[in-house]
Protein backbone atom coordinates (compact mmCIF):
# COMPACT_ATOMS: atom_id res chain seq x y z
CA UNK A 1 4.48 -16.96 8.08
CA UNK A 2 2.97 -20.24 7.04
CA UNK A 3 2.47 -21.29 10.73
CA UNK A 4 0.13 -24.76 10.90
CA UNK A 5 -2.37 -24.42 14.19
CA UNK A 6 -4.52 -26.41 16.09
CA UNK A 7 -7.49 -25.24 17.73
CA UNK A 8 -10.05 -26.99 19.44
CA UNK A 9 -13.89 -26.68 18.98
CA UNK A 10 -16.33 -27.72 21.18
CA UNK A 11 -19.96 -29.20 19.50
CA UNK A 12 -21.63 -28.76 22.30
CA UNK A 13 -21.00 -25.03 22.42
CA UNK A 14 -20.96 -24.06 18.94
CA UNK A 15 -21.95 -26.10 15.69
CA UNK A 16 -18.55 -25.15 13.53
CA UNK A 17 -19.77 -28.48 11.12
CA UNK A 18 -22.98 -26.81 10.70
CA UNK A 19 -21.64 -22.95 10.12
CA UNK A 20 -19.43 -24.19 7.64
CA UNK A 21 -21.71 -25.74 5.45
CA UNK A 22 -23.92 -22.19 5.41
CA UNK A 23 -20.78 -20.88 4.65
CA UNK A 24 -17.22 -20.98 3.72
CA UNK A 25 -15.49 -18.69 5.84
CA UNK A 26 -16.20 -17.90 9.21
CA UNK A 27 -15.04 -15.31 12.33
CA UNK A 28 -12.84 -17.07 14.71
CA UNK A 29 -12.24 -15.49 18.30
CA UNK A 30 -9.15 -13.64 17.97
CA UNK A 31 -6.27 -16.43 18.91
CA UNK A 32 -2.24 -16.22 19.13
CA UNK A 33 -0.46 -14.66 16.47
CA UNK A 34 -2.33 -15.98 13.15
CA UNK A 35 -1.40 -14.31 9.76
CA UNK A 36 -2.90 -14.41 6.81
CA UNK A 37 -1.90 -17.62 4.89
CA UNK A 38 -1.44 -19.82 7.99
CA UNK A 39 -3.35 -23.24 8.51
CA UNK A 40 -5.85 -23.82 10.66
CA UNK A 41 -6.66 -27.69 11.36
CA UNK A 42 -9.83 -27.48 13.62
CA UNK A 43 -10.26 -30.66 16.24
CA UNK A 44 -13.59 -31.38 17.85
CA UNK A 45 -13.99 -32.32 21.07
CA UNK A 46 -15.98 -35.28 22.42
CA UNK A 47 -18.20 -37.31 20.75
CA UNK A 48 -16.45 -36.63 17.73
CA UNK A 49 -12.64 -36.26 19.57
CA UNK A 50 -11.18 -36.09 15.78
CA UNK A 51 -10.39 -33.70 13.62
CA UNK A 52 -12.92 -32.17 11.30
CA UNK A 53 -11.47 -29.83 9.14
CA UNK A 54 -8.39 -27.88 7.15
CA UNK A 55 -8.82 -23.86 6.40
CA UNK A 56 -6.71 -21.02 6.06
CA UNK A 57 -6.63 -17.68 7.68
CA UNK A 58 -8.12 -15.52 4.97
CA UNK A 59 -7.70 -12.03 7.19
CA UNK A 60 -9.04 -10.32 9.93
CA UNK A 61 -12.56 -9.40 11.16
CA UNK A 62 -14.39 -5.87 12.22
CA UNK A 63 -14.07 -7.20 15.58
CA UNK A 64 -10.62 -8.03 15.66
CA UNK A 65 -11.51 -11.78 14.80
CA UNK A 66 -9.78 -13.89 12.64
CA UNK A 67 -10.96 -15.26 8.80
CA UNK A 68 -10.84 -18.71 8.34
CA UNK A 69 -11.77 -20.32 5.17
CA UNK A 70 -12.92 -24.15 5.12
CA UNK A 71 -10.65 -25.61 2.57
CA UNK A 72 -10.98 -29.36 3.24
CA UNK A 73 -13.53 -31.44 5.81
CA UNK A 74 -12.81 -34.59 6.52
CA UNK A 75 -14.40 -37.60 7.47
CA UNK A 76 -15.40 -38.11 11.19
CA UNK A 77 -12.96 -40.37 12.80
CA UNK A 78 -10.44 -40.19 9.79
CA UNK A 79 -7.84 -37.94 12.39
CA UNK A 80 -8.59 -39.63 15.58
CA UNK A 81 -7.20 -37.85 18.96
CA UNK A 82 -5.08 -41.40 19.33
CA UNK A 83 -3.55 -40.62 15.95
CA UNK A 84 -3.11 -37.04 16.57
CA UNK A 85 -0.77 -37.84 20.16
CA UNK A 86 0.72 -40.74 17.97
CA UNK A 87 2.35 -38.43 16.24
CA UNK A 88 3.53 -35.69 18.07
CA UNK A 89 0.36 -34.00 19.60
CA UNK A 90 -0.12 -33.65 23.16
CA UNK A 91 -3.59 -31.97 23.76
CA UNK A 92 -5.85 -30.47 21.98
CA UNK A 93 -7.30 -28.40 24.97
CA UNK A 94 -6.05 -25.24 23.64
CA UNK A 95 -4.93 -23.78 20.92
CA UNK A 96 -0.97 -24.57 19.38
CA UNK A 97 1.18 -24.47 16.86
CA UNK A 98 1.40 -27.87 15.02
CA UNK A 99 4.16 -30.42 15.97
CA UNK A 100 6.27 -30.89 12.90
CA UNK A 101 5.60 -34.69 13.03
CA UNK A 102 1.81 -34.73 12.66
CA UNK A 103 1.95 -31.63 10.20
CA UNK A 104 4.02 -34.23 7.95
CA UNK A 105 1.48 -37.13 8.96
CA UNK A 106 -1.67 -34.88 7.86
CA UNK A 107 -0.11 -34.07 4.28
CA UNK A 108 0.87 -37.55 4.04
CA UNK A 109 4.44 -36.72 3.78
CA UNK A 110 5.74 -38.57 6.83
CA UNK A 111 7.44 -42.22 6.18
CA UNK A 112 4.65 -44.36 7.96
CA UNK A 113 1.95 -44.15 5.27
């Protein structure tokens, strides 16, 4: 599959920064249609309103929850939310499939960098 997805994560609800340092992969709430293989770019809502993180979805959990594996963090306000609807990303209030634009933007691929 290969799909990219954005989810959102809310700090004041559950410390995903913190988790992932303990450890490297993590359950995820059962979302969408994610395979094993896909990318998972994780934004953080307000006060950070940036993205925090790459993994991939390493399989599937007893409870029907998805694996993801931290495979990059990034630094806070490197992916700000005006960067992310720059190029191509309307909200971040749920989760989506990646726009093509800021997939290319992300791996540095796109013509602007």
């Amino acid at each position: 599959s290969d799909t990219d997805w954005l989810i959102p994560a809310n700090p004041a609800y559950f410390d995903v920064l913190g988790a992932f340092r303990k450890k490297k992969t993590l359950c995820w709430h059962p979302r969408k249609k994610m395979v094993e293989g896909d990318t998972v770019y994780i934004y953080y809502a307000a006060p950070y309103s940036c993205l925090i993180c790459r993994c991939m979805v390493t399989g599937f959990c007893p409870d029907g929850g998805t694996k993801i594996t931290l495979q990059e963090f990034y630094d806070r306000g490197r992916y700000p939310l005006a960067d992310l609807k720059a190029h191509g990303s309307n909200t971040v209030r749920f989760v989506t499939r990646l726009p093509l634009e800021l997939k290319a933007y992300l791996e540095g691929t796109d013509s602007e960098q």
